[in-house]
C-alpha atoms as a PDB file:
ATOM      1  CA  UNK A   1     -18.366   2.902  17.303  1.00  0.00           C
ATOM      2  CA  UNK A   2     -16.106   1.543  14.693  1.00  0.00           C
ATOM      3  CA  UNK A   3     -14.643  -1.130  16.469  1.00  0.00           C
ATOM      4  CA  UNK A   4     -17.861  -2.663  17.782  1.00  0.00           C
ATOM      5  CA  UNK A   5     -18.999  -3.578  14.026  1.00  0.00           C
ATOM      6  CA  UNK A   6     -15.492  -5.861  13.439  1.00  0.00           C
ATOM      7  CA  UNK A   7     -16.072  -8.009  16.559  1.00  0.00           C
ATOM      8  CA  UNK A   8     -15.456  -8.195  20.262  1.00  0.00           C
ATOM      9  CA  UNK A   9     -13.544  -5.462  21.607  1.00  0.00           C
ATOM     10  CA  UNK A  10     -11.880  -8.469  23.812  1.00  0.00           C
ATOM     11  CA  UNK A  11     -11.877 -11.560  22.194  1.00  0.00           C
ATOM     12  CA  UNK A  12     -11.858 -14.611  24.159  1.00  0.00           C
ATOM     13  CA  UNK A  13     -10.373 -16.797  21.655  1.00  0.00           C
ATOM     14  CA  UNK A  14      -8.070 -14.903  20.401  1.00  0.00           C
ATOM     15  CA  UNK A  15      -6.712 -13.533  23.557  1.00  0.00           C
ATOM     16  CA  UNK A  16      -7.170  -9.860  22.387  1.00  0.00           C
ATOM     17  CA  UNK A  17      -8.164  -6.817  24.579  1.00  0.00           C
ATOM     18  CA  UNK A  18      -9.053  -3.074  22.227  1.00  0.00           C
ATOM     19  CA  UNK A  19     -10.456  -1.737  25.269  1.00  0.00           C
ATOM     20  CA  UNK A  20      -7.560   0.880  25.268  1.00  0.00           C
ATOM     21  CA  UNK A  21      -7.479   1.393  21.780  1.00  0.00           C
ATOM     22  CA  UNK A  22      -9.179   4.948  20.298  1.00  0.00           C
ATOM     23  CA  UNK A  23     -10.617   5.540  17.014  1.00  0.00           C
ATOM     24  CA  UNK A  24     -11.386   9.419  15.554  1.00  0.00           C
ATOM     25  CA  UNK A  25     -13.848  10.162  12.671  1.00  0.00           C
ATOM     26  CA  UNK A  26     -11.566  13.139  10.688  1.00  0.00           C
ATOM     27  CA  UNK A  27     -14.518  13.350   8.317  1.00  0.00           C
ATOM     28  CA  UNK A  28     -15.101  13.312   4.849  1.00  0.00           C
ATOM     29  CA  UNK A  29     -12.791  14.754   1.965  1.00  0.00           C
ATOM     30  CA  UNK A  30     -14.562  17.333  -0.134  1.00  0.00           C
ATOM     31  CA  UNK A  31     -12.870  19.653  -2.993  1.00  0.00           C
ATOM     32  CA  UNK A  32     -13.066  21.358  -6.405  1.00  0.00           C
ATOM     33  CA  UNK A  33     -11.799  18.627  -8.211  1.00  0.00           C
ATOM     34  CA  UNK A  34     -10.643  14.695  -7.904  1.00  0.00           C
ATOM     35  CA  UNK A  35      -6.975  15.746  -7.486  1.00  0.00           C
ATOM     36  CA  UNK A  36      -7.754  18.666  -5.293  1.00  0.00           C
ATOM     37  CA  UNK A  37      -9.678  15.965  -2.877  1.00  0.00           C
ATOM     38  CA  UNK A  38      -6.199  13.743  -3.086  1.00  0.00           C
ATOM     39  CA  UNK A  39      -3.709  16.831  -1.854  1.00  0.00           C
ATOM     40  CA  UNK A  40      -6.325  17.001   0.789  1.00  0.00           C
ATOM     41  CA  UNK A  41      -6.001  13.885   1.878  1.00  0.00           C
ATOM     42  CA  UNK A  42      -2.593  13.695   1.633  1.00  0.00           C
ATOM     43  CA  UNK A  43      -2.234  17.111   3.980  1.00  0.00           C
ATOM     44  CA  UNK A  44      -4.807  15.067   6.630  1.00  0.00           C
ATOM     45  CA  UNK A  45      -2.757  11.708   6.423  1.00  0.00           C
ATOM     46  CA  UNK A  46       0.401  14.435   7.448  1.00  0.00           C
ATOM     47  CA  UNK A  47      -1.481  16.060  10.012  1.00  0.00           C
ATOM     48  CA  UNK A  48      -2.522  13.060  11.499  1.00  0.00           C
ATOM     49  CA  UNK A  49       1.539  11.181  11.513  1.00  0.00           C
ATOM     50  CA  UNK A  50       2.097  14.562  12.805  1.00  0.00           C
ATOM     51  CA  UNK A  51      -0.124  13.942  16.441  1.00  0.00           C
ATOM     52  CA  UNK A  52       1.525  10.600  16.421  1.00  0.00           C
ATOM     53  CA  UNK A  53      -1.340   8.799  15.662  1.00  0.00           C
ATOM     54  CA  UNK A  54      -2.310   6.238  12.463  1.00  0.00           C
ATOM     55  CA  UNK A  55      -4.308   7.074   9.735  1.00  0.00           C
ATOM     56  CA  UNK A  56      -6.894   4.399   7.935  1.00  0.00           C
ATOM     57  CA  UNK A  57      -7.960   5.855   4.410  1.00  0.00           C
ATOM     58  CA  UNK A  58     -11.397   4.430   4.395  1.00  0.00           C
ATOM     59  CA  UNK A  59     -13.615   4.673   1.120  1.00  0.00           C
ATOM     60  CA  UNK A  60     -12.438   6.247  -2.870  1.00  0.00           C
ATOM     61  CA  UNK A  61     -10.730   4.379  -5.319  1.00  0.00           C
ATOM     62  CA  UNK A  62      -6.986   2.787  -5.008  1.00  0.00           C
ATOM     63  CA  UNK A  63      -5.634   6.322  -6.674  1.00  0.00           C
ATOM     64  CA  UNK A  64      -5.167   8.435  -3.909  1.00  0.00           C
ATOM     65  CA  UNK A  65      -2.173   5.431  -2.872  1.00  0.00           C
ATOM     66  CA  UNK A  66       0.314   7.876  -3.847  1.00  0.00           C
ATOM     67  CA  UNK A  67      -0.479  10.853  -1.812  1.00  0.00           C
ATOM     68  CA  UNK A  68      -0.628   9.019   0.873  1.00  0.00           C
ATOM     69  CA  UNK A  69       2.553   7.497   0.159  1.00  0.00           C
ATOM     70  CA  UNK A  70       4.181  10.975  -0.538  1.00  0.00           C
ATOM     71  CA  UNK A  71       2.562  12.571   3.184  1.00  0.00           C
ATOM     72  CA  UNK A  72       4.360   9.673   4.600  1.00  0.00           C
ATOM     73  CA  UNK A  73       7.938   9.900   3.051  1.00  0.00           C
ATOM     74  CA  UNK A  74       7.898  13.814   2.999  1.00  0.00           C
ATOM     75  CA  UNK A  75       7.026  13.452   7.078  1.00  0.00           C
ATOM     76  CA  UNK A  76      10.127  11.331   7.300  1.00  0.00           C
ATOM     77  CA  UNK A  77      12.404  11.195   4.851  1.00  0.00           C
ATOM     78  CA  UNK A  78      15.147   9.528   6.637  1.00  0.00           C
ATOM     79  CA  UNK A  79      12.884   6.924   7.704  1.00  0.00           C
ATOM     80  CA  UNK A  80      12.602   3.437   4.989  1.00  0.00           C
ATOM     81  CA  UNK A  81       9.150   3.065   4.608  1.00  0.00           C
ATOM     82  CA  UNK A  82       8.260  -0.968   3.982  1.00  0.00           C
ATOM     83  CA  UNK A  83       5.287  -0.418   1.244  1.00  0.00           C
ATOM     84  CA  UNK A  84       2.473  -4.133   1.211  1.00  0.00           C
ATOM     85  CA  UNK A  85      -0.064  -4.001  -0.910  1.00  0.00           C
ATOM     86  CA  UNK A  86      -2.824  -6.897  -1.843  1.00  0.00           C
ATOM     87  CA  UNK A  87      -3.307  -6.283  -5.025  1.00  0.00           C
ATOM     88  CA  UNK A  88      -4.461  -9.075  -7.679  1.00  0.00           C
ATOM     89  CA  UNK A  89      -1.975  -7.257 -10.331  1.00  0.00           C
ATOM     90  CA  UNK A  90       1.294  -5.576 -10.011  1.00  0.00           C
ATOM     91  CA  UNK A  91      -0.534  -2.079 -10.078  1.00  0.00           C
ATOM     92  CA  UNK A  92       2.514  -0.478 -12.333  1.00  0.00           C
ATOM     93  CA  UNK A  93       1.678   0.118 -15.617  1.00  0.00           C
ATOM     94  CA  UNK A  94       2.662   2.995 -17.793  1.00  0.00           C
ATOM     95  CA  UNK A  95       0.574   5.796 -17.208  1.00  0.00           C
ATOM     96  CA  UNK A  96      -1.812   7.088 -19.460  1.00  0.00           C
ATOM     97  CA  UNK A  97      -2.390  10.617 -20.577  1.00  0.00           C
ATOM     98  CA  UNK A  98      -5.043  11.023 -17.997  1.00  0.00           C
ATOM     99  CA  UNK A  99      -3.874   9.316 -15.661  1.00  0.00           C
ATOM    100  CA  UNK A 100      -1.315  12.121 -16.024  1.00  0.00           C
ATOM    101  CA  UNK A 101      -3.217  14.989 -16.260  1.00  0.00           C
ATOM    102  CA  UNK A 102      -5.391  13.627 -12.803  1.00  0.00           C
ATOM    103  CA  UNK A 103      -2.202  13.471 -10.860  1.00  0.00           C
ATOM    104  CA  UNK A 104      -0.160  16.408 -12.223  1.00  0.00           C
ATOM    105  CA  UNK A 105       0.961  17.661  -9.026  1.00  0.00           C
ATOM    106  CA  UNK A 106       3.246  14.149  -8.062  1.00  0.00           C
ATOM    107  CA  UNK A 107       5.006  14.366 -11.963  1.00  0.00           C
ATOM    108  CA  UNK A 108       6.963  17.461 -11.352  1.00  0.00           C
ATOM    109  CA  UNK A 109      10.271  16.750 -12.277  1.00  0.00           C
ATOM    110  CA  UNK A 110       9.331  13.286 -13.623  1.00  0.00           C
ATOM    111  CA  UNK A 111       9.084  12.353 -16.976  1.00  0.00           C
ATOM    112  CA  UNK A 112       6.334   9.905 -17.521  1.00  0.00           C
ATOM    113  CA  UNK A 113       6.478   7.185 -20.056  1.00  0.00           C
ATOM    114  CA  UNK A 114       2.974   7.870 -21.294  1.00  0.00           C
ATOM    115  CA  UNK A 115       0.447   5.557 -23.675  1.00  0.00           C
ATOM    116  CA  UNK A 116       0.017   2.852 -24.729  1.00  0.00           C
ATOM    117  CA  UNK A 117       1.553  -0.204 -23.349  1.00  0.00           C
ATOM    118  CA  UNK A 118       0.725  -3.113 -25.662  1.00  0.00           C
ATOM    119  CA  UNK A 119       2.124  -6.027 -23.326  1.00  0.00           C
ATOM    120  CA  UNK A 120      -0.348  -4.698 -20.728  1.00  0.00           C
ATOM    121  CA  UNK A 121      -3.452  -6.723 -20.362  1.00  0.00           C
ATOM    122  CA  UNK A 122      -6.823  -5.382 -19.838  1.00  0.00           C
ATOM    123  CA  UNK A 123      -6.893  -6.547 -16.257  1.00  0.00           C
ATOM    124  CA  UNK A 124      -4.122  -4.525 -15.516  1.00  0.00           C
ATOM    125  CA  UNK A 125      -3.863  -0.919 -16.588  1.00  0.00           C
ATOM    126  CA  UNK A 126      -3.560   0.501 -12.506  1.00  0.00           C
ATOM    127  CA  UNK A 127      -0.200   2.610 -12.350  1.00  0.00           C
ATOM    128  CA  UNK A 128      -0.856   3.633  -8.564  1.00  0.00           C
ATOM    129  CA  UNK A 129       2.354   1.793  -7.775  1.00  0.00           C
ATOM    130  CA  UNK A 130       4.978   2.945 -10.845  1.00  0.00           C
ATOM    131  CA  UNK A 131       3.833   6.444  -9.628  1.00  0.00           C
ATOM    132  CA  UNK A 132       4.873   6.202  -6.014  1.00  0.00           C
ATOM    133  CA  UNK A 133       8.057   3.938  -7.243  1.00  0.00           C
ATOM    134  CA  UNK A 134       8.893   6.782  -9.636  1.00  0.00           C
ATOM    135  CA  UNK A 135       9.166   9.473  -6.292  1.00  0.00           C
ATOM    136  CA  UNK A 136      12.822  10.728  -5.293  1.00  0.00           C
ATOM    137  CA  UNK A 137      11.861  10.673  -2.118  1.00  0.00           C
ATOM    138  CA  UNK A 138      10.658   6.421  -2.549  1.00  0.00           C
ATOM    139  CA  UNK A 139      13.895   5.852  -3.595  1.00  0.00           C
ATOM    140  CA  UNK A 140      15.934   8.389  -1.237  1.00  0.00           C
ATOM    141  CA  UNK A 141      14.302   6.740   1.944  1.00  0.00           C
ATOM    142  CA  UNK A 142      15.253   3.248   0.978  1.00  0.00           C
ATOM    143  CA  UNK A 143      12.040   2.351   1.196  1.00  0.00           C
ATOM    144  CA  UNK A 144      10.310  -0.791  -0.564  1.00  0.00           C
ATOM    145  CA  UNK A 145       7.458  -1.905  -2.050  1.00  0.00           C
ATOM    146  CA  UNK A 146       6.165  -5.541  -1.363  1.00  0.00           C
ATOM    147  CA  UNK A 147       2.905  -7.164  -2.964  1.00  0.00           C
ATOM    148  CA  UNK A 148       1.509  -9.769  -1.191  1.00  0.00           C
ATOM    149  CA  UNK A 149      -0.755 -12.853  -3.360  1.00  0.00           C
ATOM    150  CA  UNK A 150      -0.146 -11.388  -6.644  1.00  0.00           C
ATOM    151  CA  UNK A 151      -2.144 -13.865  -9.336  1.00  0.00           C
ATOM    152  CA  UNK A 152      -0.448 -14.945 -12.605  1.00  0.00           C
ATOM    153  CA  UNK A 153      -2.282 -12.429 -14.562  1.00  0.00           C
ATOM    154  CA  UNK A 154       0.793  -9.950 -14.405  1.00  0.00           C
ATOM    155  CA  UNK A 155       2.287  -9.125 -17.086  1.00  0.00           C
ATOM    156  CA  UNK A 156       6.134  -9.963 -17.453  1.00  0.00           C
ATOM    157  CA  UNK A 157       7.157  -6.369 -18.327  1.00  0.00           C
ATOM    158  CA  UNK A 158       5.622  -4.979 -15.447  1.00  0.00           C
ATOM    159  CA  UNK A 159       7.640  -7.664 -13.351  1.00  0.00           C
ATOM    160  CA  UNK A 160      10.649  -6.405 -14.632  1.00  0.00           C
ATOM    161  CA  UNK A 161      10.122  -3.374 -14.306  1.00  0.00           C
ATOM    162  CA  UNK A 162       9.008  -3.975 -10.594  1.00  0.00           C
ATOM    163  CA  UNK A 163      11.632  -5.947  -9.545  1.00  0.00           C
ATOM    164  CA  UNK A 164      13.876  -3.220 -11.308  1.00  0.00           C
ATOM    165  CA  UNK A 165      13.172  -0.820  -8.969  1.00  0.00           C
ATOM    166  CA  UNK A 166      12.847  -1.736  -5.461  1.00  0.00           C
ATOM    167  CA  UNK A 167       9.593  -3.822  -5.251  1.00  0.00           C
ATOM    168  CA  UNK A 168       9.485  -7.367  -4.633  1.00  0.00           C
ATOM    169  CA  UNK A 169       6.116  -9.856  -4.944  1.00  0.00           C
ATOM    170  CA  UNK A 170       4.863 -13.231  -3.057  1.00  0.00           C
ATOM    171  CA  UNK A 171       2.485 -15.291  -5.974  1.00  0.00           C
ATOM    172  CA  UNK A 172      -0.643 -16.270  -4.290  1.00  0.00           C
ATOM    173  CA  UNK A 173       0.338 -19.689  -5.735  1.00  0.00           C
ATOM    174  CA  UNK A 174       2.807 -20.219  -3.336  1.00  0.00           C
ATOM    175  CA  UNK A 175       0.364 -18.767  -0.489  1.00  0.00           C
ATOM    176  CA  UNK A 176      -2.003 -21.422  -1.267  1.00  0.00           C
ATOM    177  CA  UNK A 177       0.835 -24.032  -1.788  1.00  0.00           C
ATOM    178  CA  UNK A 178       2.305 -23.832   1.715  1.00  0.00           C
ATOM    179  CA  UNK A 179       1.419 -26.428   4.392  1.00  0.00           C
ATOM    180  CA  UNK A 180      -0.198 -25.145   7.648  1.00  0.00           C
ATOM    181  CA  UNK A 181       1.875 -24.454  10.242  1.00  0.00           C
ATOM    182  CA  UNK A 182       1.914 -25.837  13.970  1.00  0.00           C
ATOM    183  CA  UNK A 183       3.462 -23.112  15.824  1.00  0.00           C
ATOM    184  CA  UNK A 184       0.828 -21.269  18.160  1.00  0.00           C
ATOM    185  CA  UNK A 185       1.849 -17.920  16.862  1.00  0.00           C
ATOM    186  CA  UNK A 186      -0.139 -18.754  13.747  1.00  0.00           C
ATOM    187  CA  UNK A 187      -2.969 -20.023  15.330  1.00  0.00           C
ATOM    188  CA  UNK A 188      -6.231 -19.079  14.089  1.00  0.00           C
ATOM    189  CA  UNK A 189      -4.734 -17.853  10.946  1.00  0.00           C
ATOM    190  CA  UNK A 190      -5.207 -18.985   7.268  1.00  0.00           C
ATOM    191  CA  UNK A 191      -2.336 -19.874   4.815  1.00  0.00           C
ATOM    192  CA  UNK A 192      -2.847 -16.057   3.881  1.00  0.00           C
ATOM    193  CA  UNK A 193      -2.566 -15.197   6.888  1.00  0.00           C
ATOM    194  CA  UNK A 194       0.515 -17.454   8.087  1.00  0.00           C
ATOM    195  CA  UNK A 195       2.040 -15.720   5.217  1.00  0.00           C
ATOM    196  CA  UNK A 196       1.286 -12.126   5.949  1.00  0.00           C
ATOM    197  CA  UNK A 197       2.797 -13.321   9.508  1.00  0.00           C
ATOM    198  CA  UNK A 198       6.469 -14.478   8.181  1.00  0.00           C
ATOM    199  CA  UNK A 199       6.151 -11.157   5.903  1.00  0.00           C
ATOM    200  CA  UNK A 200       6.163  -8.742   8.833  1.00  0.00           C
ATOM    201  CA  UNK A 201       8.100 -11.021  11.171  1.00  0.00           C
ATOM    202  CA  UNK A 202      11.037 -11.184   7.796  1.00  0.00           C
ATOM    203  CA  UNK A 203      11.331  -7.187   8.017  1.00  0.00           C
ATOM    204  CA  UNK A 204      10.785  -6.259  11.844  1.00  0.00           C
ATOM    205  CA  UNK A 205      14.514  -5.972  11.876  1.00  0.00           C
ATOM    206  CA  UNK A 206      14.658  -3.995   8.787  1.00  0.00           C
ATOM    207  CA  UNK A 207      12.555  -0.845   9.274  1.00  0.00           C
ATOM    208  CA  UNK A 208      11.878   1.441  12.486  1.00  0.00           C
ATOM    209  CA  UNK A 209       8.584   1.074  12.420  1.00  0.00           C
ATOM    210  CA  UNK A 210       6.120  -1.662  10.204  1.00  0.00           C
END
């Protein structure tokens, strides 16, 4: 029933059949508390690599990121894990005390640089991404972190720090600069979209699976 409300299952236009593709309802996450709900979810997202299948985290708040993240790695740890996110900021600021105390369970053995940032702007206080940056296993894997039509509201000392570690971004600015291209493997796609395209097509080669 899912696929029904994003379109035709096959698309004429496009050229695309989903006749053959299957969607499962796991349900809803329930627990005790907001970080109990997150372990939860990161146990499901393991579960469900484990039958071989893909999960789609639909609904919450961008914090559970790094729980999924961890499920993923700690499934395969030999395995580089190419990390896009579409995030207006750079998502990895210092994290507060609470942020902290929410997600105790993914600082063991890390020493957070805690409060208060004063080069952060207001527009940017999300540290999902420093978190899952900050993860042995992030590093061990040789996995990455790309963000994809970052805005120039990021501050330069989380771009440092980004770039410092093993994330790289592409500036919407030079999404929306590019000139439309011709070939028919972009057609029917937007500059975004063209973009996204030479992303995944610029690390097929890299990674086992993207």
């Amino acid at each position: 029933r899912f696929l029904y409300k994003v379109g035709p299952i096959q698309n004429a236009e496009l050229n695309t059949d989903l006749s053959q593709l299957t969607m499962c309802d796991y349900g809803n996450i329930t627990a005790p508390s907001l970080e109990a709900c997150y372990i939860k979810l990161g146990v499901k997202v393991k579960l469900t690599l484990g039958r071989n299948q893909t999960a789609f985290v639909i609904g919450g708040t961008r914090d559970y990121v790094p729980y999924c993240v961890s499920s993923i790695l700690t499934y395969t740890p030999s395995l580089p894990m190419p990390n896009q996110s579409i995030p207006v900021t750079q998502e990895v600021a210092k994290p507060t005390t609470q942020q902290v105390t929410l997600h105790k369970s993914l600082f063991i053995g890390i020493s957070p640089v805690i409060e208060t940032d004063k080069s952060t702007t207001k527009s940017d206080k999300s540290a999902i991404w420093r978190i899952s940056l900050e993860m042995d296993e992030f590093s061990k894997s040789g996995s990455k972190l790309i963000l994809f039509g970052t805005n120039s509201m990021c501050d330069k000392e989380h771009y440092d720090y980004l770039t410092s570690k093993t994330g790289s971004l592409i500036w919407l600015k030079d999404i929306r600069n590019q000139a439309f291209k011709s070939d028919p493997k972009y057609f029917a796609k937007t500059q975004a979209g063209q973009s996204f395209e030479d992303l995944l097509q610029a690390n097929e080669g890299q990674f086992e699976e993207i």
